[in-house]
Protein backbone atom coordinates (compact mmCIF):
# COMPACT_ATOMS: atom_id res chain seq x y z
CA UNK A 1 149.43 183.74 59.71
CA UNK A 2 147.46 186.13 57.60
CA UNK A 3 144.90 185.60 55.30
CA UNK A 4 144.59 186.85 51.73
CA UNK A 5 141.73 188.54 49.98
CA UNK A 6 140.97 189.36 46.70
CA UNK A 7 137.81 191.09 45.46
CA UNK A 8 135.72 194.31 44.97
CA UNK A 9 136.47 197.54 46.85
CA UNK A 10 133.18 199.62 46.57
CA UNK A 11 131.44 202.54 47.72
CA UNK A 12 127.66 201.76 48.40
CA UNK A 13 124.44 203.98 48.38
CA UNK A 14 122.34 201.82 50.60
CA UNK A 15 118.56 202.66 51.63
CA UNK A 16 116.64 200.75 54.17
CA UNK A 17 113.07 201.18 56.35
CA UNK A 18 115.63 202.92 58.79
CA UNK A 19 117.64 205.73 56.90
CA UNK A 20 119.83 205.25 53.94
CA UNK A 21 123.42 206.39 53.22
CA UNK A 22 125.74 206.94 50.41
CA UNK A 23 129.03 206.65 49.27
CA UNK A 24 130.04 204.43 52.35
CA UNK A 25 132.83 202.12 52.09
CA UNK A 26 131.54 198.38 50.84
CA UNK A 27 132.43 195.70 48.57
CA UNK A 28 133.16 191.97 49.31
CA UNK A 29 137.06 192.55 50.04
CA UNK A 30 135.89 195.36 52.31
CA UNK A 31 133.69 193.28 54.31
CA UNK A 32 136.01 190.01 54.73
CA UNK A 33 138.49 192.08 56.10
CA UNK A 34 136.92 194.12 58.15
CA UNK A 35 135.46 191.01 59.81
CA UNK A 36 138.35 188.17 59.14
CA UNK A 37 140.82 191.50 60.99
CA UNK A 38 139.52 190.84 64.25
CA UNK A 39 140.94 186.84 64.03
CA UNK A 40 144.32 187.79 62.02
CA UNK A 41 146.27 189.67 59.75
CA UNK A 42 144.60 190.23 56.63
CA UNK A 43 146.20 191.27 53.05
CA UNK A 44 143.96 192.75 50.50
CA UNK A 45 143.97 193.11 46.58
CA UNK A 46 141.79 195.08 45.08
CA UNK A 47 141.71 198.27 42.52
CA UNK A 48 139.58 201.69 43.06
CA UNK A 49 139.64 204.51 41.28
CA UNK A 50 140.48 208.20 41.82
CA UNK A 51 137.64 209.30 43.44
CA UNK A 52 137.88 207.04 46.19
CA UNK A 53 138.15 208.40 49.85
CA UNK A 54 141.26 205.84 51.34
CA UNK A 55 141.31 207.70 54.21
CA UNK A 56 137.71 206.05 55.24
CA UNK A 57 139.99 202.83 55.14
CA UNK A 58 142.18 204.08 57.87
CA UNK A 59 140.06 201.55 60.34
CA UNK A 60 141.52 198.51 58.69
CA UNK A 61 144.82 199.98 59.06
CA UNK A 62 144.12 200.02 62.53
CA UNK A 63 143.10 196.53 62.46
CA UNK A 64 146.55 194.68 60.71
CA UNK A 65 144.87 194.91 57.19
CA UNK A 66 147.61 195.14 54.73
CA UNK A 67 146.37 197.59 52.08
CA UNK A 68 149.19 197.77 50.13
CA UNK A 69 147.20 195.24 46.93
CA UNK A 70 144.98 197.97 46.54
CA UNK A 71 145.43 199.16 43.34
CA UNK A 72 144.66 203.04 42.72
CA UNK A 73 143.83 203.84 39.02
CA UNK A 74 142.65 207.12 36.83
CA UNK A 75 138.76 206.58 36.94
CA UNK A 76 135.76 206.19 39.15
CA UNK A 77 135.60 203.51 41.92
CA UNK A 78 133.25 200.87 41.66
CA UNK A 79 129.76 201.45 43.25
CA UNK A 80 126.44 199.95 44.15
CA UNK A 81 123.13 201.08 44.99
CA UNK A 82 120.65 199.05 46.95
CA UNK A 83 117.82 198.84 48.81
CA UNK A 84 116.90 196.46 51.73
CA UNK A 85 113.58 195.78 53.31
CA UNK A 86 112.66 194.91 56.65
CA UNK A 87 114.41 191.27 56.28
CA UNK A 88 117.67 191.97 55.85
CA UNK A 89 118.30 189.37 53.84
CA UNK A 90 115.49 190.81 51.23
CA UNK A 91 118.11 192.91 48.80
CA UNK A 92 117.38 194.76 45.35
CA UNK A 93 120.22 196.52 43.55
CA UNK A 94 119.07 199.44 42.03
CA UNK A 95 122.30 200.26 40.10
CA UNK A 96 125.48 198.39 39.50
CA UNK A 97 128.45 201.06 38.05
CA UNK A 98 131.90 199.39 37.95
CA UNK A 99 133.81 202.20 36.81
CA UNK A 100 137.75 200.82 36.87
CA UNK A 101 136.88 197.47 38.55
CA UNK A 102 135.78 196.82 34.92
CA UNK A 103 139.49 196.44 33.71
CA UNK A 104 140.64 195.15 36.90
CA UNK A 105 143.48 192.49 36.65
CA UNK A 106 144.85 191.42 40.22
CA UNK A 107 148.48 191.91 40.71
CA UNK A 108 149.59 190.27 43.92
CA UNK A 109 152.24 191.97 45.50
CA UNK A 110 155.59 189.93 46.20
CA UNK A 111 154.77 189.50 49.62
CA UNK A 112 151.63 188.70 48.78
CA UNK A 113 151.87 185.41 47.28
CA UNK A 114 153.40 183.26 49.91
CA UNK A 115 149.76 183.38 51.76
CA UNK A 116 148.86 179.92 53.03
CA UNK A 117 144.70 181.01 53.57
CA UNK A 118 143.33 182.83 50.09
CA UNK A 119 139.79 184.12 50.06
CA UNK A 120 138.80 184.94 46.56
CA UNK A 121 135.31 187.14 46.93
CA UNK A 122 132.72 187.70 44.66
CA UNK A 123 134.41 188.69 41.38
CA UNK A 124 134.93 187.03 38.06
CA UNK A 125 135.61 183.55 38.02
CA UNK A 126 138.45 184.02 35.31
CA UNK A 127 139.90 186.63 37.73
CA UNK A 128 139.59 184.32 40.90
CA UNK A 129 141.88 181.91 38.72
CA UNK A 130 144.39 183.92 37.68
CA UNK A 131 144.85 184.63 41.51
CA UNK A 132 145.42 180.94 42.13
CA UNK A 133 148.49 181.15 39.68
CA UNK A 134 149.91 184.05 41.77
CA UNK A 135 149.57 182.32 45.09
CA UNK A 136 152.44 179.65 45.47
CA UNK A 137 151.44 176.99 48.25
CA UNK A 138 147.98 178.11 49.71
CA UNK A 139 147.19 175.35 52.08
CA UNK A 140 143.17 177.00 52.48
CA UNK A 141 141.38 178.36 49.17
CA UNK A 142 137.81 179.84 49.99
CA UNK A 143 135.91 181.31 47.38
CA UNK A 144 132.15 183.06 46.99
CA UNK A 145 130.38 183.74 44.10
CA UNK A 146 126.89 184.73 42.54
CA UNK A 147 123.75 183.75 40.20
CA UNK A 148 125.61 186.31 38.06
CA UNK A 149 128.74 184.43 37.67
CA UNK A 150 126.81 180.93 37.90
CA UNK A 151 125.01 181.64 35.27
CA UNK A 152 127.43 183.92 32.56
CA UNK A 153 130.80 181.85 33.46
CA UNK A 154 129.40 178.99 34.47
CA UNK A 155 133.31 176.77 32.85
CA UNK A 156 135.31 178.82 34.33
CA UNK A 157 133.39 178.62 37.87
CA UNK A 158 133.91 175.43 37.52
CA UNK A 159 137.55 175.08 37.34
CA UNK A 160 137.40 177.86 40.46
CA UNK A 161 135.13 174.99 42.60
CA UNK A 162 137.91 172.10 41.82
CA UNK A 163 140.75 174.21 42.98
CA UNK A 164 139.44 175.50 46.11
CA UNK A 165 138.70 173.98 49.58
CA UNK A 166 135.52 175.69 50.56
């Protein structure tokens, strides 16, 4: 079994107390998979532009995670600047660029669609539904979200929370 993801594939600038770091690999698809990979199988969809370094993704390889839904267009990746205090849970963005994730419509892949476990991350609620019409018979739909898309898609979120599970 193998789960599928959808979401943002990112490269972070990230500043804590500690140290800071940029153009490191993030973004909610990133994450899932790097941690749902350790369990099982993992598919991901996602678009990046470019720029983008896929050779820093070599670890997921490594790990079962089927790349092959990432989507490489003409343009600059998505990325995010942040900064975290002492709590990590106490988070400002700084900047927000989405370069080609901005015109990103998931394609899933064939082999893609006959997941049973779907994970649709933090992205537009419009996009996590048109990824429910390319899936054919999930049995598990999770999904995540934001205040951003709570409160600027707040109908379409909606529809998202009565087809999902979690």
């Amino acid at each position: 079994m193998s789960i599928l993801v959808v979401g943002s594939v990112a490269l972070d600038h990230v500043e804590t107390p500690f140290g800071s770091a940029d153009g490191v690999v993030g973004g909610s698809a990133i994450f899932f998979a790097a941690a749902a990979s350790m369990l099982t199988p993992v598919q991901v969809v996602g678009v990046v532009g470019s720029d983008y370094p896929m050779d820093r993704l070599r670890f997921l390889e490594e790990q079962e995670v089927d790349l092959s839904g990432v989507e490489i267009v003409e343009g600059d990746s998505f990325r995010w600047k942040g900064c975290y205090g002492h709590d990590p849970n106490d988070r400002t963005t700084i900047w927000t660029q989405l370069g080609v994730f901005e015109q990103f419509k998931p394609r899933l892949p064939d082999h893609f669609r006959d997941a049973r476990t779907v994970f649709l991350g933090n992205i537009d609620p419009v996009l996590q539904l048109d990824v429910l019409e390319q899936v054919r018979l999930p049995k598990l739909v999770v999904c995540d979200t934001m205040n951003f898309w709570i409160d600027g898609n707040r109908e379409a979120l909606l529809e998202v929370i009565g087809r999902v599970h979690i």
